[in-house]
PDB file of N, CA and C in Angstrom:
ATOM      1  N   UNK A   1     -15.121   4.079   4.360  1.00  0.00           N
ATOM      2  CA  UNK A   1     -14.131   3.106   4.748  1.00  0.00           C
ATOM      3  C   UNK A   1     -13.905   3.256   6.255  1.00  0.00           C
ATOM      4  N   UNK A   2     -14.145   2.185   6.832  1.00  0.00           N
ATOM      5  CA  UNK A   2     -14.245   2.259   8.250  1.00  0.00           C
ATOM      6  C   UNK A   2     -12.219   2.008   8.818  1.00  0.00           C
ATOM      7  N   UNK A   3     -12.119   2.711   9.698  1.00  0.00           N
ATOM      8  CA  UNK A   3     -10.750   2.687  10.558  1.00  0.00           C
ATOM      9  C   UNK A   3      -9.664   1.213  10.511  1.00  0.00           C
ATOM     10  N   UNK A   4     -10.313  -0.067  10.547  1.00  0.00           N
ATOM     11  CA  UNK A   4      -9.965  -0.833  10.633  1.00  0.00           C
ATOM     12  C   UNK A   4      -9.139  -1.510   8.804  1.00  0.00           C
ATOM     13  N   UNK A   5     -10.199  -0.797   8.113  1.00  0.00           N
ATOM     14  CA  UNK A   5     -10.043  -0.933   7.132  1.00  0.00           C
ATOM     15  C   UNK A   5      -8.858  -0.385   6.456  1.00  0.00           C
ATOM     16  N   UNK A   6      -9.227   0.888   7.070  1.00  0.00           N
ATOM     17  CA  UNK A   6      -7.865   1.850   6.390  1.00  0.00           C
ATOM     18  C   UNK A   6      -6.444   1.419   7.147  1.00  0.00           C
ATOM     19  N   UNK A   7      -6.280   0.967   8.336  1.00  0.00           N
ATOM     20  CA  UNK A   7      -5.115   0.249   8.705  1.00  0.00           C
ATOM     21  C   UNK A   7      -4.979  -1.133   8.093  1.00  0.00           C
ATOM     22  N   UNK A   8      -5.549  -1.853   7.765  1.00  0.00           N
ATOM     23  CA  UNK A   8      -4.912  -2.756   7.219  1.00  0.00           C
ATOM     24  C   UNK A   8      -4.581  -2.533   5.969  1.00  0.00           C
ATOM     25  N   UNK A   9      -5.011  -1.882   5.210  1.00  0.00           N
ATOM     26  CA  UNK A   9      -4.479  -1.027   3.668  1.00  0.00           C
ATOM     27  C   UNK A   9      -3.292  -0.594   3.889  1.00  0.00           C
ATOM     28  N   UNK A  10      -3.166   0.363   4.825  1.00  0.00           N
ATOM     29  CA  UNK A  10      -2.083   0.843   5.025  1.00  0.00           C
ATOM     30  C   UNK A  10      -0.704  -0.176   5.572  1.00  0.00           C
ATOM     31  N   UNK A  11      -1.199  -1.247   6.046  1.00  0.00           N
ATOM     32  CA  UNK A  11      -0.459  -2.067   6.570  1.00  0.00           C
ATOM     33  C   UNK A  11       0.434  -2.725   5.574  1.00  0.00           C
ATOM     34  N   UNK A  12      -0.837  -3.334   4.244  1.00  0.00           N
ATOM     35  CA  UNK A  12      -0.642  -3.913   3.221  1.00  0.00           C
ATOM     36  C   UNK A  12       0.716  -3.225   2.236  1.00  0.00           C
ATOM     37  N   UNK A  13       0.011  -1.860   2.490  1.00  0.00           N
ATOM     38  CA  UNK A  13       0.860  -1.264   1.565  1.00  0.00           C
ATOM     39  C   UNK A  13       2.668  -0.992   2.139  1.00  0.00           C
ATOM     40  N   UNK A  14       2.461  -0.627   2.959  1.00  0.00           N
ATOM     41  CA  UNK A  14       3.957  -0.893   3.623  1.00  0.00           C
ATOM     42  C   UNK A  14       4.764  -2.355   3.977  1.00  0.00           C
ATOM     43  N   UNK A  15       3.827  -3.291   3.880  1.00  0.00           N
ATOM     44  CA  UNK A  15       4.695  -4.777   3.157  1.00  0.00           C
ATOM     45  C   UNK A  15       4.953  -4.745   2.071  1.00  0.00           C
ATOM     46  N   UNK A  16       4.165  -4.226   1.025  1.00  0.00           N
ATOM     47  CA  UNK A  16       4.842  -4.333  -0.563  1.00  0.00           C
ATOM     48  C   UNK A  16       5.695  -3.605  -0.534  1.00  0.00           C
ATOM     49  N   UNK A  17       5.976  -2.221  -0.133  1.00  0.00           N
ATOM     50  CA  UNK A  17       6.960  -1.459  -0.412  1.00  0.00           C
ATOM     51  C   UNK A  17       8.165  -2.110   0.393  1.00  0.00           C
ATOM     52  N   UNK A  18       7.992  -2.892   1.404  1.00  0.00           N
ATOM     53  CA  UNK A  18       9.214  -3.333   2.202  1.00  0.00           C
ATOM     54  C   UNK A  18       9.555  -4.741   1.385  1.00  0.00           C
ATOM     55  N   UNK A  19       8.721  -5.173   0.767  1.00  0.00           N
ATOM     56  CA  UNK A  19       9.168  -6.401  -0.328  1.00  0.00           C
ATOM     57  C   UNK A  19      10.080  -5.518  -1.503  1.00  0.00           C
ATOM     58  N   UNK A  20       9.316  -4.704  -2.062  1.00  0.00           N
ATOM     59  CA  UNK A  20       9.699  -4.504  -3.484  1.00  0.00           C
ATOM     60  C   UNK A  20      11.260  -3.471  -3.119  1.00  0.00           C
ATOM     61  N   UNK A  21      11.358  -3.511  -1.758  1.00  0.00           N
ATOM     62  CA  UNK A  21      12.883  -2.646  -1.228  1.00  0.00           C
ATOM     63  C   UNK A  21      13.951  -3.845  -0.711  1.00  0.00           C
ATOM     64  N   UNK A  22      13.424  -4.578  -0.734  1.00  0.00           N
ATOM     65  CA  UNK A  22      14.122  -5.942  -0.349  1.00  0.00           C
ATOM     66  C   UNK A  22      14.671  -6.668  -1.875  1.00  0.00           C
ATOM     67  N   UNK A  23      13.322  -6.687  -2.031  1.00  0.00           N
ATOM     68  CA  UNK A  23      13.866  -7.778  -3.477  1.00  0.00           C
ATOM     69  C   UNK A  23      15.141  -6.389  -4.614  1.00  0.00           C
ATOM     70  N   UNK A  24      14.575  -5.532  -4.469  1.00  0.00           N
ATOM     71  CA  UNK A  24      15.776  -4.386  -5.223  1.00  0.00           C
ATOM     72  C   UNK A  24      17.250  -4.327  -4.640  1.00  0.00           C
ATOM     73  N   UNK A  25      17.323  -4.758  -3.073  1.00  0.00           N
ATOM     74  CA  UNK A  25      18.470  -4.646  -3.109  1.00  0.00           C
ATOM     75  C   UNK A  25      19.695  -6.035  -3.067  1.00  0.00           C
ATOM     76  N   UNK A  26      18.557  -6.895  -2.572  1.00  0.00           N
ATOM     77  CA  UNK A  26      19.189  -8.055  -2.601  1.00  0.00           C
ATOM     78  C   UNK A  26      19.672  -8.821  -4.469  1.00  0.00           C
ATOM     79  N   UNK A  27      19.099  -7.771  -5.249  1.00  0.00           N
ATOM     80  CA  UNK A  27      19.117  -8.368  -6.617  1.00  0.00           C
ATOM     81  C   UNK A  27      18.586  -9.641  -7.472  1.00  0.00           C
ATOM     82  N   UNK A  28      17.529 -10.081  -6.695  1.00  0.00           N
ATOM     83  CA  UNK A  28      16.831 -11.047  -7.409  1.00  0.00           C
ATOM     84  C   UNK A  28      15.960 -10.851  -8.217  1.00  0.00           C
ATOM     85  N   UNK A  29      15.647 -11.402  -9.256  1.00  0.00           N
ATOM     86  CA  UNK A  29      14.786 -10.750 -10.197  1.00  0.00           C
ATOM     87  C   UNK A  29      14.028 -11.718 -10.619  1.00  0.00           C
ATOM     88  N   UNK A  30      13.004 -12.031  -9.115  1.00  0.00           N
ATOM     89  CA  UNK A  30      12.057 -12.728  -8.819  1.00  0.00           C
ATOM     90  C   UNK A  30      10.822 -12.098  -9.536  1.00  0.00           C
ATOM     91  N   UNK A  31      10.716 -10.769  -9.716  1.00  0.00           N
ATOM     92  CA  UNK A  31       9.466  -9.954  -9.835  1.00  0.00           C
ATOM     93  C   UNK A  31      10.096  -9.001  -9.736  1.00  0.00           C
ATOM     94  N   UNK A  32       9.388  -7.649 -10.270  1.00  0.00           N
ATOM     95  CA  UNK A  32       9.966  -6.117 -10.805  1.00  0.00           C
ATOM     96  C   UNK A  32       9.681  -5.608  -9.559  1.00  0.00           C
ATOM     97  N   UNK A  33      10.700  -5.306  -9.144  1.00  0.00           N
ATOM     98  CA  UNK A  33      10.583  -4.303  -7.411  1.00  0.00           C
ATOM     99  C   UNK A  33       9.436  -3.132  -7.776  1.00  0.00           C
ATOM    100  N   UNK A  34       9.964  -2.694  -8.845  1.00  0.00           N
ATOM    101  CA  UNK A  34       9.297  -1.427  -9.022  1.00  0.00           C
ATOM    102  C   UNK A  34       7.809  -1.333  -8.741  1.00  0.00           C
ATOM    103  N   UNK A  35       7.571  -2.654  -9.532  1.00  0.00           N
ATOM    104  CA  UNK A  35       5.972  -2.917  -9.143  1.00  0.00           C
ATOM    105  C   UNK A  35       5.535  -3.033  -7.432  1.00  0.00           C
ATOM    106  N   UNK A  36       5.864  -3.518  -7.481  1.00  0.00           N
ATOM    107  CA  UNK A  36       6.035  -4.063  -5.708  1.00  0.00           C
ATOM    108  C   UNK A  36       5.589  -2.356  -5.129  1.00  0.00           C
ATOM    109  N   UNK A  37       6.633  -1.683  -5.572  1.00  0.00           N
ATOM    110  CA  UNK A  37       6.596  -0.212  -4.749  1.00  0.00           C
ATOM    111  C   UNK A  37       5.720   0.519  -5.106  1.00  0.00           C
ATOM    112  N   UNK A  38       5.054   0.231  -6.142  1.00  0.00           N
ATOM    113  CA  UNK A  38       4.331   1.430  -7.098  1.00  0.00           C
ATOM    114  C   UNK A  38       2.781   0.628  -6.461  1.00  0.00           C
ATOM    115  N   UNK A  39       2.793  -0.674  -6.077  1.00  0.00           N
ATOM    116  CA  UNK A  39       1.454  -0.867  -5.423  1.00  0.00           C
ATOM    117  C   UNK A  39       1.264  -0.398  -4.459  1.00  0.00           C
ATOM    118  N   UNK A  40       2.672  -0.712  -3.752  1.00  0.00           N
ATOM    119  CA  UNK A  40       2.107  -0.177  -2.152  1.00  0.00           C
ATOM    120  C   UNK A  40       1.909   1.322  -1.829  1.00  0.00           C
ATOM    121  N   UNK A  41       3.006   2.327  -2.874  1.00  0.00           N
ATOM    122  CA  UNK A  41       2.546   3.490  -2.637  1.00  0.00           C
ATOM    123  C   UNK A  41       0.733   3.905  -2.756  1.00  0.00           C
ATOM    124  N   UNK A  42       0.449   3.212  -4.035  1.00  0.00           N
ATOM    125  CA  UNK A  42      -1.115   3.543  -4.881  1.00  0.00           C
ATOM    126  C   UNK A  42      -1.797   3.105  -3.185  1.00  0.00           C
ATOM    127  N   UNK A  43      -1.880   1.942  -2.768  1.00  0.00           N
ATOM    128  CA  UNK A  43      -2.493   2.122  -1.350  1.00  0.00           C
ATOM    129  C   UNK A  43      -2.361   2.906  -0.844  1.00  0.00           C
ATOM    130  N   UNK A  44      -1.456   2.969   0.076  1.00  0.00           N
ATOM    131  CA  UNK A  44      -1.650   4.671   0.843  1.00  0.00           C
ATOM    132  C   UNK A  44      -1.709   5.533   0.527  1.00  0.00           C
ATOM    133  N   UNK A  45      -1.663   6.257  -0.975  1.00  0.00           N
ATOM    134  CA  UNK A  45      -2.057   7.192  -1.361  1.00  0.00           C
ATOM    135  C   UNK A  45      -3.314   7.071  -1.695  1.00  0.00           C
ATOM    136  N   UNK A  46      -4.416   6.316  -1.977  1.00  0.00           N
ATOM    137  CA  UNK A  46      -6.361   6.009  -2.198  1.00  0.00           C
ATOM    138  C   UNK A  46      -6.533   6.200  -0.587  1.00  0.00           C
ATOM    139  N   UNK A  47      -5.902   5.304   0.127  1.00  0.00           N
ATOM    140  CA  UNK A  47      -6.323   5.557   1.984  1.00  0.00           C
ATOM    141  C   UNK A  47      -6.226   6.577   2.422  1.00  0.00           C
ATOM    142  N   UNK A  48      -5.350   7.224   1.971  1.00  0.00           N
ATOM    143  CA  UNK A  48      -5.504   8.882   2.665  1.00  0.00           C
ATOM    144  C   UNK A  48      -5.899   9.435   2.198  1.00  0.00           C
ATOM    145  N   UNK A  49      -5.896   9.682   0.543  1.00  0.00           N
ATOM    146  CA  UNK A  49      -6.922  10.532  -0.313  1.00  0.00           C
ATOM    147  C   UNK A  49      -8.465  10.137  -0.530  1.00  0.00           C
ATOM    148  N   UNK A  50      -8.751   9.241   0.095  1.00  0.00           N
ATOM    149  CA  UNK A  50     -10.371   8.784   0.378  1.00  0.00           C
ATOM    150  C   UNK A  50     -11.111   9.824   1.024  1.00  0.00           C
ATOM    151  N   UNK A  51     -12.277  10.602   0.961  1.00  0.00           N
ATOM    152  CA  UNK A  51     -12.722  11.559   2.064  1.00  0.00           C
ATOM    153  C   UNK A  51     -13.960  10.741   3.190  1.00  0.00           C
ATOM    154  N   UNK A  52     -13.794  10.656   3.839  1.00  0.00           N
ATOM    155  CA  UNK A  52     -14.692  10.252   4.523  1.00  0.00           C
ATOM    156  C   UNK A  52     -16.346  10.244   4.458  1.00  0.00           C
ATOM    157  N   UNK A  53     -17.026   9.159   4.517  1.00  0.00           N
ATOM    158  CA  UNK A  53     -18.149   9.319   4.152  1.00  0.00           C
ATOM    159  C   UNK A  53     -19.042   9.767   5.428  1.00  0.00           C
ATOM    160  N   UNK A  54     -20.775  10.879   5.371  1.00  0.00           N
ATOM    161  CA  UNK A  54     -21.406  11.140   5.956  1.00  0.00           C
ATOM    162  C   UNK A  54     -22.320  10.505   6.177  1.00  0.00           C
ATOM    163  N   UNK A  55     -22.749  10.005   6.973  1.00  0.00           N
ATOM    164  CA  UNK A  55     -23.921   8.510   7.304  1.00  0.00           C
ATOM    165  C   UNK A  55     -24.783   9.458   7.609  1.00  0.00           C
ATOM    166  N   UNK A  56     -25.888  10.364   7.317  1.00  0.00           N
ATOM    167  CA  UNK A  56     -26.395  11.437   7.928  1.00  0.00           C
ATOM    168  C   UNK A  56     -27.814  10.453   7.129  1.00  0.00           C
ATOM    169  N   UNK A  57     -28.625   9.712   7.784  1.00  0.00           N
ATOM    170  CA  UNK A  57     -30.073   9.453   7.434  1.00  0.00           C
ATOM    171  C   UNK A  57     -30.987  10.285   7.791  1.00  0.00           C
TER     172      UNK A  57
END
């Protein structure tokens, strides 16, 4: 996973969690916050727990 990649994952994932912290407190029950948070964590936790790959031909 190249650099660019892993920032926008990471990017991704800190909009859902800032949705699913929004929609929890404002009380709409548009969609389950919880979900919201539990995606965006699972992103940044695969992006950082990814190990880097060796291109060694």
């Amino acid at each position: 996973m190249n650099k660019s990649t892993k920032i926008l994952l990471i990017l991704i994932g800190i909009a859902s969690i800032g949705v699913g912290i929004s929609s929890y407190i404002s009380e709409k029950n548009t969609f389950n916050p919880y979900f919201a948070i539990g995606i965006g964590v699972a992103l940044i936790f695969t992006v950082i727990s990814v190990k880097p790959e060796n291109n060694q031909n």
